[in-house]
C-alpha atoms as a PDB file:
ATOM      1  CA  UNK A   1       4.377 -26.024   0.578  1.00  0.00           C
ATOM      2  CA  UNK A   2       2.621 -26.676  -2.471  1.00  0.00           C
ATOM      3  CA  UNK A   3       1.241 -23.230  -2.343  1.00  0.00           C
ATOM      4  CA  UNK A   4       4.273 -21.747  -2.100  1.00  0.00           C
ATOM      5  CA  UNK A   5       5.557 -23.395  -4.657  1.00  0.00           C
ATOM      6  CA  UNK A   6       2.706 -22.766  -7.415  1.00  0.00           C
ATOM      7  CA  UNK A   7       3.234 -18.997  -6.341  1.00  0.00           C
ATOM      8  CA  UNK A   8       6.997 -19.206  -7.080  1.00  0.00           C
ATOM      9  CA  UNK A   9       6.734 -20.538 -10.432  1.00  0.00           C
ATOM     10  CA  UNK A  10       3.448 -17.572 -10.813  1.00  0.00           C
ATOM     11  CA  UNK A  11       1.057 -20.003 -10.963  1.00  0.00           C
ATOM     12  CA  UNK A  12      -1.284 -17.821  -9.050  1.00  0.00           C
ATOM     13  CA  UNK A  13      -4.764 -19.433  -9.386  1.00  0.00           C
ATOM     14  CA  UNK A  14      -3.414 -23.039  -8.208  1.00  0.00           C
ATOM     15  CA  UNK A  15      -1.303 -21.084  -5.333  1.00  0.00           C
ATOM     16  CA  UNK A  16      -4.494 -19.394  -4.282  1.00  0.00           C
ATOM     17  CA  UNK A  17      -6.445 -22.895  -4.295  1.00  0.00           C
ATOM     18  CA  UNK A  18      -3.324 -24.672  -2.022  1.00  0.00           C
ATOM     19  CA  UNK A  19      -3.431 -21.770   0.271  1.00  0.00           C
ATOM     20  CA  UNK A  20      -7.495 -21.585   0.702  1.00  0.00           C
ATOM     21  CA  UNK A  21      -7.548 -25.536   1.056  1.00  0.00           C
ATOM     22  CA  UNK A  22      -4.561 -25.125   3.503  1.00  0.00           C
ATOM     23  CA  UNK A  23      -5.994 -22.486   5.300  1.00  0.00           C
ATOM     24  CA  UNK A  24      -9.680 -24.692   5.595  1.00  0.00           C
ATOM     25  CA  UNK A  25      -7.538 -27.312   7.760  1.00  0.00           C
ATOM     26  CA  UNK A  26      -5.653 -24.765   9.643  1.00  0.00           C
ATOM     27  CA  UNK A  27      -7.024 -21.549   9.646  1.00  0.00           C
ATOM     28  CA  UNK A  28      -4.021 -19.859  11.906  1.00  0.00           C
ATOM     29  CA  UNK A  29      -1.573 -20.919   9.560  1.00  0.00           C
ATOM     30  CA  UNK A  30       0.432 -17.320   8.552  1.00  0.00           C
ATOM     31  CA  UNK A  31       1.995 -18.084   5.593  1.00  0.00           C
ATOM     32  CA  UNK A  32      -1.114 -19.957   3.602  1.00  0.00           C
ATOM     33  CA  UNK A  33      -2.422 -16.168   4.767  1.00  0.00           C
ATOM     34  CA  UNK A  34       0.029 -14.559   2.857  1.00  0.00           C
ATOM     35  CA  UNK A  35       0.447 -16.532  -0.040  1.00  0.00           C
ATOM     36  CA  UNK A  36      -3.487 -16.436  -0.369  1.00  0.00           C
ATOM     37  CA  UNK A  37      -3.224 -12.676   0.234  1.00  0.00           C
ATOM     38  CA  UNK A  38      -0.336 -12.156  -2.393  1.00  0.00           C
ATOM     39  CA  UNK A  39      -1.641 -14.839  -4.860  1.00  0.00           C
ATOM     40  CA  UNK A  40      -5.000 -13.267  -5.351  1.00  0.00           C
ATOM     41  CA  UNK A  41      -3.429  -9.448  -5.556  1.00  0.00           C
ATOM     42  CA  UNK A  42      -2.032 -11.075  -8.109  1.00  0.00           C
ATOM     43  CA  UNK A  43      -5.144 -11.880  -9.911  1.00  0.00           C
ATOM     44  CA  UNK A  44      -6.414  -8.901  -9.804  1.00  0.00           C
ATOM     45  CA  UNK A  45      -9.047 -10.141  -7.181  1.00  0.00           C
ATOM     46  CA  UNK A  46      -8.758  -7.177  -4.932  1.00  0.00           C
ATOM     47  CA  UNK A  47     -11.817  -7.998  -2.531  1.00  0.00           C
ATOM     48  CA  UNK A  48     -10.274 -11.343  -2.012  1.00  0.00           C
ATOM     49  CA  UNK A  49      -6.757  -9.806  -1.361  1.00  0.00           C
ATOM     50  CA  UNK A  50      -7.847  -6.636   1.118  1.00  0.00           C
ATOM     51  CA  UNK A  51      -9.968 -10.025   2.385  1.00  0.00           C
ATOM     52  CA  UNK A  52      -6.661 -11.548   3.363  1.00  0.00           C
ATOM     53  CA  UNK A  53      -4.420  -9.019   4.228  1.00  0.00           C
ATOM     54  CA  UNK A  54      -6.760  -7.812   7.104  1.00  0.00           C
ATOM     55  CA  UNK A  55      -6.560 -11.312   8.457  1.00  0.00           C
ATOM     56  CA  UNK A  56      -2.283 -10.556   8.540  1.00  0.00           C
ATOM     57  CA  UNK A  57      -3.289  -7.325   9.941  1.00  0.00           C
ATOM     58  CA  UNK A  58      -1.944  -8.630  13.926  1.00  0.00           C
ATOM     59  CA  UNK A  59       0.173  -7.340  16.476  1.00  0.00           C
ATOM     60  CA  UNK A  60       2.486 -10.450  15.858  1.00  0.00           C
ATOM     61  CA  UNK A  61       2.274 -10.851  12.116  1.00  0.00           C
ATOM     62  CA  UNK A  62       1.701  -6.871  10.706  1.00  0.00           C
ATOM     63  CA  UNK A  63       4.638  -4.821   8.629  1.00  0.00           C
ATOM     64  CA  UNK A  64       4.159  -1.973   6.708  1.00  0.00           C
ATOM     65  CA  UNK A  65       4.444  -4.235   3.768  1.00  0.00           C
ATOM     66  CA  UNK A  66       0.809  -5.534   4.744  1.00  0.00           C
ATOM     67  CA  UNK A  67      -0.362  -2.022   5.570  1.00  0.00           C
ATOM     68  CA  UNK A  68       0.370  -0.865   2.121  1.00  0.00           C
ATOM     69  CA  UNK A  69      -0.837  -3.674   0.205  1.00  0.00           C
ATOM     70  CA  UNK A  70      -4.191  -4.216   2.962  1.00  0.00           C
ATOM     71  CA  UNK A  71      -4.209  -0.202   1.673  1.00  0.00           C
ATOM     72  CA  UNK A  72      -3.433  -0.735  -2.542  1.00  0.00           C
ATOM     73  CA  UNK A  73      -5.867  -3.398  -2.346  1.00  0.00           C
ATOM     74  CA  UNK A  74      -8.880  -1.824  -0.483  1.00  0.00           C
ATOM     75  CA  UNK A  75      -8.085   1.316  -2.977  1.00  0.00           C
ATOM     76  CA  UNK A  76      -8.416  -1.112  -6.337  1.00  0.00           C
ATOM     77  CA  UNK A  77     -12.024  -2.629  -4.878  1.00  0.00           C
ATOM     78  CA  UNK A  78     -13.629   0.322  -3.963  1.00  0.00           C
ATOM     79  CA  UNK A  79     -12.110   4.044  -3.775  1.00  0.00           C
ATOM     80  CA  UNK A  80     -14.567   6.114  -2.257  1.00  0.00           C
ATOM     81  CA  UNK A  81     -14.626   4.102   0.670  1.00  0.00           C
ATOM     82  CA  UNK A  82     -11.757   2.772   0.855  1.00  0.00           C
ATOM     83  CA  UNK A  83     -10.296   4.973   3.895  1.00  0.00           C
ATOM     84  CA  UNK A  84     -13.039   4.217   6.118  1.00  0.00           C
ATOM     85  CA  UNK A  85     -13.126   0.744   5.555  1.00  0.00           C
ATOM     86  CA  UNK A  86      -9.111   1.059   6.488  1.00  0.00           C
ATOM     87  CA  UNK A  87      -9.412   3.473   9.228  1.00  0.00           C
ATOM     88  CA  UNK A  88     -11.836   1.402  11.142  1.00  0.00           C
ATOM     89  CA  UNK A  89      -9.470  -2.056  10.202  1.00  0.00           C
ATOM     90  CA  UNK A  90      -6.621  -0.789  11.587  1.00  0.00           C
ATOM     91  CA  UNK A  91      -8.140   0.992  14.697  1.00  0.00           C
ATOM     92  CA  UNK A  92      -9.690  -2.014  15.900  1.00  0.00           C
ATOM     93  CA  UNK A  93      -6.081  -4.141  15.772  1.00  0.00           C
ATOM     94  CA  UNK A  94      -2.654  -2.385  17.974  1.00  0.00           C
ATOM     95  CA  UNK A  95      -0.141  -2.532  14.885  1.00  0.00           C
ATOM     96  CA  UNK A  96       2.950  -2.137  17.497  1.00  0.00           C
ATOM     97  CA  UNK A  97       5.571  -3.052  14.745  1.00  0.00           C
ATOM     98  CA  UNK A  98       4.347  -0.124  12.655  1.00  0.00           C
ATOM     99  CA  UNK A  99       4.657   3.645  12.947  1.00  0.00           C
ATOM    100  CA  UNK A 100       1.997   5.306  13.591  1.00  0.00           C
ATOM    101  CA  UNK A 101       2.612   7.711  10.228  1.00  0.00           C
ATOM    102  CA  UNK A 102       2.741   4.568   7.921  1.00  0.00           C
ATOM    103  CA  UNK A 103      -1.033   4.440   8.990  1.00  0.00           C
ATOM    104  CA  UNK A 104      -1.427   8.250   8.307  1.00  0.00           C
ATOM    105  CA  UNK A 105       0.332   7.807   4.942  1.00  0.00           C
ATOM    106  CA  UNK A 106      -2.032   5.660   3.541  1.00  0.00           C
ATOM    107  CA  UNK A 107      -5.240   6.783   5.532  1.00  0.00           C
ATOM    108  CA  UNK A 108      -4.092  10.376   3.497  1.00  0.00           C
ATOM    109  CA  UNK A 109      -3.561   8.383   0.238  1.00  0.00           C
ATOM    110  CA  UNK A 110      -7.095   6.741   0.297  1.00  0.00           C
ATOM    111  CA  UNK A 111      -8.481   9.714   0.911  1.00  0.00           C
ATOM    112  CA  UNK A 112      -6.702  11.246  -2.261  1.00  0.00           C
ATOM    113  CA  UNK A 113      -8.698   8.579  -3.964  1.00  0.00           C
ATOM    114  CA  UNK A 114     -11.986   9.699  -2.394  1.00  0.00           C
ATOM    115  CA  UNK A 115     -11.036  13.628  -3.499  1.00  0.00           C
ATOM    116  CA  UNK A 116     -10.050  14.429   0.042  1.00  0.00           C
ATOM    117  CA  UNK A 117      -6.789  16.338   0.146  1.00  0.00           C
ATOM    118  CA  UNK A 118      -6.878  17.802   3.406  1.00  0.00           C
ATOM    119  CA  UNK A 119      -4.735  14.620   5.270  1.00  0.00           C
ATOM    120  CA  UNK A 120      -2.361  14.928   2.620  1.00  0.00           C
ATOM    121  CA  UNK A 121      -1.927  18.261   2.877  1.00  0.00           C
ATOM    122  CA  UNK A 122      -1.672  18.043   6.729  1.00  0.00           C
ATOM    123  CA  UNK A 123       0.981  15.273   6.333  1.00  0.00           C
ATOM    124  CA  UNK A 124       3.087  18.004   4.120  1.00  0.00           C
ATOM    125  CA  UNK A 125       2.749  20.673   6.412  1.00  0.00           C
ATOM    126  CA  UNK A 126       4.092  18.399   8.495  1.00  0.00           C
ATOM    127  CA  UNK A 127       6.918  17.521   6.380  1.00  0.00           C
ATOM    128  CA  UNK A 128       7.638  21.415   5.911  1.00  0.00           C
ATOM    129  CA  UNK A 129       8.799  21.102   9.485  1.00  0.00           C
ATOM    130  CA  UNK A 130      10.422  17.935   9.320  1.00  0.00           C
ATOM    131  CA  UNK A 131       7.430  15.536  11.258  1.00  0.00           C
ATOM    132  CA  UNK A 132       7.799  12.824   8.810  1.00  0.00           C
ATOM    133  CA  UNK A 133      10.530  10.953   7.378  1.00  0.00           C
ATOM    134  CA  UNK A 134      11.250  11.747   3.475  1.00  0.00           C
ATOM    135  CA  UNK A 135      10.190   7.802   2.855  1.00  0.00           C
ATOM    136  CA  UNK A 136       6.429   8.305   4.344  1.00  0.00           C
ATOM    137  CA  UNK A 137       6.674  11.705   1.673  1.00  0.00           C
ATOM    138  CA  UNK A 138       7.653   9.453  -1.133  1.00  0.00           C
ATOM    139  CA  UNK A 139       4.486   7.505  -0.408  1.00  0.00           C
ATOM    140  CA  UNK A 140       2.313  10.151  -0.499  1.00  0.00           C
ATOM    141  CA  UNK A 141       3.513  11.097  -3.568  1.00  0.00           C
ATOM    142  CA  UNK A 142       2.734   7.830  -5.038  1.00  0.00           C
ATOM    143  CA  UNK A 143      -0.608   8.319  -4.085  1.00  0.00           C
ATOM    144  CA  UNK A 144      -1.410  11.591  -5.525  1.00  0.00           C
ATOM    145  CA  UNK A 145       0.160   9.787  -8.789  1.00  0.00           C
ATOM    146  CA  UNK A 146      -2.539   7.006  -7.890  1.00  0.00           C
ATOM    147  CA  UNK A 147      -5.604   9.969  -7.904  1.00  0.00           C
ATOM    148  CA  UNK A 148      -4.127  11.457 -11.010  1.00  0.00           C
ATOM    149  CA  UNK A 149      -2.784  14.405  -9.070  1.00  0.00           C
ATOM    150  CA  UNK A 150       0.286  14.025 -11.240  1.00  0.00           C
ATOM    151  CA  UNK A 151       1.606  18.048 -10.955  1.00  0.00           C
ATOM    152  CA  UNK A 152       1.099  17.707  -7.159  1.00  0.00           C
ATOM    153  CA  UNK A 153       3.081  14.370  -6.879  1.00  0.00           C
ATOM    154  CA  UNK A 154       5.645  15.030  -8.736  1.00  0.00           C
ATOM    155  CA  UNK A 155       6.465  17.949  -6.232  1.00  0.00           C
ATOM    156  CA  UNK A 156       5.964  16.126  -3.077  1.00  0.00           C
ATOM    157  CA  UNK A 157       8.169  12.874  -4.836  1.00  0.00           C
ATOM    158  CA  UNK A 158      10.885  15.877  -5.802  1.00  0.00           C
ATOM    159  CA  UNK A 159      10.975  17.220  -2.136  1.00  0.00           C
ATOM    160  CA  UNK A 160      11.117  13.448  -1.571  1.00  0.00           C
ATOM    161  CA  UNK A 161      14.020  13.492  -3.493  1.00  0.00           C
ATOM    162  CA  UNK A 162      15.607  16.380  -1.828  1.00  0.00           C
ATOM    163  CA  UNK A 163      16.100  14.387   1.264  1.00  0.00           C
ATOM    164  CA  UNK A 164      17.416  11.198  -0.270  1.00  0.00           C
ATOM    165  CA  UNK A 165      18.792  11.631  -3.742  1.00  0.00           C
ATOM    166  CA  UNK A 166      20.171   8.035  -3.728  1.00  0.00           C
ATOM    167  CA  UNK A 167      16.495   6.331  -3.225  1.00  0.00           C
ATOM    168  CA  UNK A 168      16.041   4.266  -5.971  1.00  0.00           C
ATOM    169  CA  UNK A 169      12.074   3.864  -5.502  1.00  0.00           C
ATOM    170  CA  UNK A 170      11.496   7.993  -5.559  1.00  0.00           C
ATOM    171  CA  UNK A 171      13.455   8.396  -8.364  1.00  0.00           C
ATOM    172  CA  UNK A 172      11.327   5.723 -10.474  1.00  0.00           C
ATOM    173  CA  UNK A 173       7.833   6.965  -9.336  1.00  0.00           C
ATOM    174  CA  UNK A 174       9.262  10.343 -10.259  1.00  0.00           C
ATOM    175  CA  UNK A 175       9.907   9.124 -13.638  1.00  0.00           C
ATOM    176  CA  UNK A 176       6.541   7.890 -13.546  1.00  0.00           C
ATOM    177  CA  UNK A 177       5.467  11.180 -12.952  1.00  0.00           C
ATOM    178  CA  UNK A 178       7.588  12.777 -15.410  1.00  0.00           C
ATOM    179  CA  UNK A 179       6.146  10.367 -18.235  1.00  0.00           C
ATOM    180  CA  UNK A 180       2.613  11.104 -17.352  1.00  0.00           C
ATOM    181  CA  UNK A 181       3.083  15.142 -17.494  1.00  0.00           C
ATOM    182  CA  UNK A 182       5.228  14.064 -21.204  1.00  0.00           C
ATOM    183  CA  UNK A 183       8.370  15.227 -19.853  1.00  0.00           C
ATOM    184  CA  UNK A 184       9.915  11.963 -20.588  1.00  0.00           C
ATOM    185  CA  UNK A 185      13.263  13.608 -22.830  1.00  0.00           C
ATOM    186  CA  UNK A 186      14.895  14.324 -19.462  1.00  0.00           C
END
């Protein structure tokens, strides 16, 4: 509790040092996991975090919230091998509670990172013919934003857009998009 509560008031550092000490007493405790996971994201300690969200990567405990930020954080540590280090996390754990294109999505994005653009492009042919859901396209187009493929993200996050003009999250990494390419008077 008292790690939750020095992450609630973003006390990060002290919510990191609760959840570690918690975690040394009871190491199958889930939510010390999390905070521990989310506390040192926080910090900017990405080793530590990817560290930690692997341990929430279960069949029982795993969401595509983990995924992503297991993914974001493996992607801040080291990019070039990032996807590998993910692909062989999450084939070695059955992530039932998550679709098997949330794993493709950001398998795709890290290798983006890496200079690899032929999962990405896969995933959009894919898209063309409606295999993926317009969410799993706006997360693709975050990640060409993330390997400063802004032209090519911005067109994937506008087909995004096509398919759900009411999605608040497209239409701000869109606007990302647009301020990177200086377009920002629309």
């Amino acid at each position: 509790s008292r790690a939750n509560q020095a992450f609630g008031s973003h006390d990060f550092q002290s919510a990191s040092s609760f959840a570690r000490l918690s975690l040394g007493i009871l190491p199958s405790e889930v939510n010390a996991g999390a905070v521990l996971a989310e506390s040192e994201f926080a910090l900017a300690h990405f080793g530590e975090a990817a560290h930690a969200f692997r341990y929430l990567l279960t069949p029982s405990l795993s969401d595509v919230k983990v995924l992503r930020a297991y993914a974001d954080s493996l992607a801040s540590v080291n990019p070039s091998s990032a996807a590998r280090e993910f692909e062989s996390s999450t084939s070695q754990v059955r992530l039932p509670s998550i679709p098997e294109a949330n794993v493709k999505v950001e398998v795709a994005g890290l290798r983006l990172l890496a200079g690899d653009e032929s999962g990405a492009q896969q995933l959009l042919g894919q898209a063309e013919q409606g295999g993926i859901a317009p969410e799993f396209l706006a997360r693709l187009g975050w990640w060409y934003l993330r390997a400063q493929k802004t032209e090519a993200g911005r067109a994937v996050l506008q087909k995004a857009l096509g398919f759900r003009p009411g999605d608040g999250t497209i239409r701000n990494n869109l606007g990302w998009a647009e301020l990177e390419l200086g377009h920002w008077e629309k």
